[in-house]
Protein backbone atom coordinates (compact mmCIF):
# COMPACT_ATOMS: atom_id res chain seq x y z
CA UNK A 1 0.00 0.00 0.00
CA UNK A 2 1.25 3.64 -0.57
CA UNK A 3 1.94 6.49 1.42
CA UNK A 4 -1.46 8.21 1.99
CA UNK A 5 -0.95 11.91 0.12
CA UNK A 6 -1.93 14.79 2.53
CA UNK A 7 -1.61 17.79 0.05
CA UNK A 8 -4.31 18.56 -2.46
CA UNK A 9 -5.05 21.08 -4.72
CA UNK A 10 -8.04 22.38 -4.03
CA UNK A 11 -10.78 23.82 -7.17
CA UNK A 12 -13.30 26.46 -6.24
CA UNK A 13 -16.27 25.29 -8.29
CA UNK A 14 -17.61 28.97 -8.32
CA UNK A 15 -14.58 31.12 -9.67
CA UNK A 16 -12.00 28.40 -10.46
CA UNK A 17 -9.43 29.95 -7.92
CA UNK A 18 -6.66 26.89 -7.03
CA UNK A 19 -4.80 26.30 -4.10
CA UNK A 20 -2.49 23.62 -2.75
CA UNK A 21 -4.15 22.95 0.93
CA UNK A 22 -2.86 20.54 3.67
CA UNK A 23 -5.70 17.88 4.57
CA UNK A 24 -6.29 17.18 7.64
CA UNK A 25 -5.64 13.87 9.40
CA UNK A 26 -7.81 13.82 12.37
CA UNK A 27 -11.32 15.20 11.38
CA UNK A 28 -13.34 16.05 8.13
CA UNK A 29 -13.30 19.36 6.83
CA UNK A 30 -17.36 19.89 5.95
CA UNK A 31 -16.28 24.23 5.16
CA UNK A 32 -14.08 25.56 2.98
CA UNK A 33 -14.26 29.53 2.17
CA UNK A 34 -12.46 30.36 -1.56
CA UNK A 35 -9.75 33.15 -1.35
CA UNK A 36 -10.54 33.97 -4.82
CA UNK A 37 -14.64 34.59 -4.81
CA UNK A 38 -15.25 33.96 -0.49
CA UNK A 39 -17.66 31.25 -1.61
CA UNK A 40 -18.27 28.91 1.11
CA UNK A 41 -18.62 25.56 0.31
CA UNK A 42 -19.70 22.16 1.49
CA UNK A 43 -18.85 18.77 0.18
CA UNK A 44 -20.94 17.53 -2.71
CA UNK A 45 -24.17 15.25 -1.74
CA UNK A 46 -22.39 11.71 -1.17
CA UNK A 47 -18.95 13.11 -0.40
CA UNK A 48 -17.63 13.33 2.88
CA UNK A 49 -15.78 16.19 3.21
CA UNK A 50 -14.69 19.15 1.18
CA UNK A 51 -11.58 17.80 -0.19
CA UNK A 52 -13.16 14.79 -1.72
CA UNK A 53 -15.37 17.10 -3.86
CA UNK A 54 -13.35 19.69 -4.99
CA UNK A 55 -9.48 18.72 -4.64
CA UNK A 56 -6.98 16.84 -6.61
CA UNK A 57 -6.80 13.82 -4.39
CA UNK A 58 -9.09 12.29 -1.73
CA UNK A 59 -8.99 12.99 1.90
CA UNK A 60 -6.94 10.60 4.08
CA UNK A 61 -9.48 8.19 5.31
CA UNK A 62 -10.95 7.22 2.09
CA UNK A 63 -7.28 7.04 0.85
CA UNK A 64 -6.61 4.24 3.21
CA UNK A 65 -9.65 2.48 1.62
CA UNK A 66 -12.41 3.97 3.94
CA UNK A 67 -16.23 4.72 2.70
CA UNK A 68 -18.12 7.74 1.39
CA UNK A 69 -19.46 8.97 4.71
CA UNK A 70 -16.21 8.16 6.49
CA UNK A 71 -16.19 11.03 9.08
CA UNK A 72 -18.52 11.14 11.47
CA UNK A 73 -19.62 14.33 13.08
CA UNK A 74 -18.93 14.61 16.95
CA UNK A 75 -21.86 12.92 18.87
């Protein structure tokens, strides 16, 4: 198995604005505000965070093989 990749490059779906963002390891990321327009945005219906809708590479736990839905909100 590979090294799971933490950087992505991340696509506002509004404006197009890219950025190479650090993912995090130990929660989802369900926000992400665009430098470029201030968009906020949420993951896609399906996805379950941010990074698995609109960057280059998938985040971490689905990476290492997990399922859509992988991160659970805090109870």
């Amino acid at each position: 198995m590979s090294d799971v990749i933490l950087t992505s490059v991340f696509t506002c779906p509004e404006c197009g604005h890219m950025k190479t963002e650090e993912m995090p390891t130990d929660a989802c990321q369900w926000f992400y505000e665009c430098e470029g327009c201030h968009a906020v945005l949420r993951p896609k219906a399906g996805d379950c965070c941010v990074f698995c809708s609109y960057g280059s590479v998938p985040c971490p736990p689905i990476q290492i093989g997990g399922e859509a839905g992988c991160c659970k909100p805090a109870a």
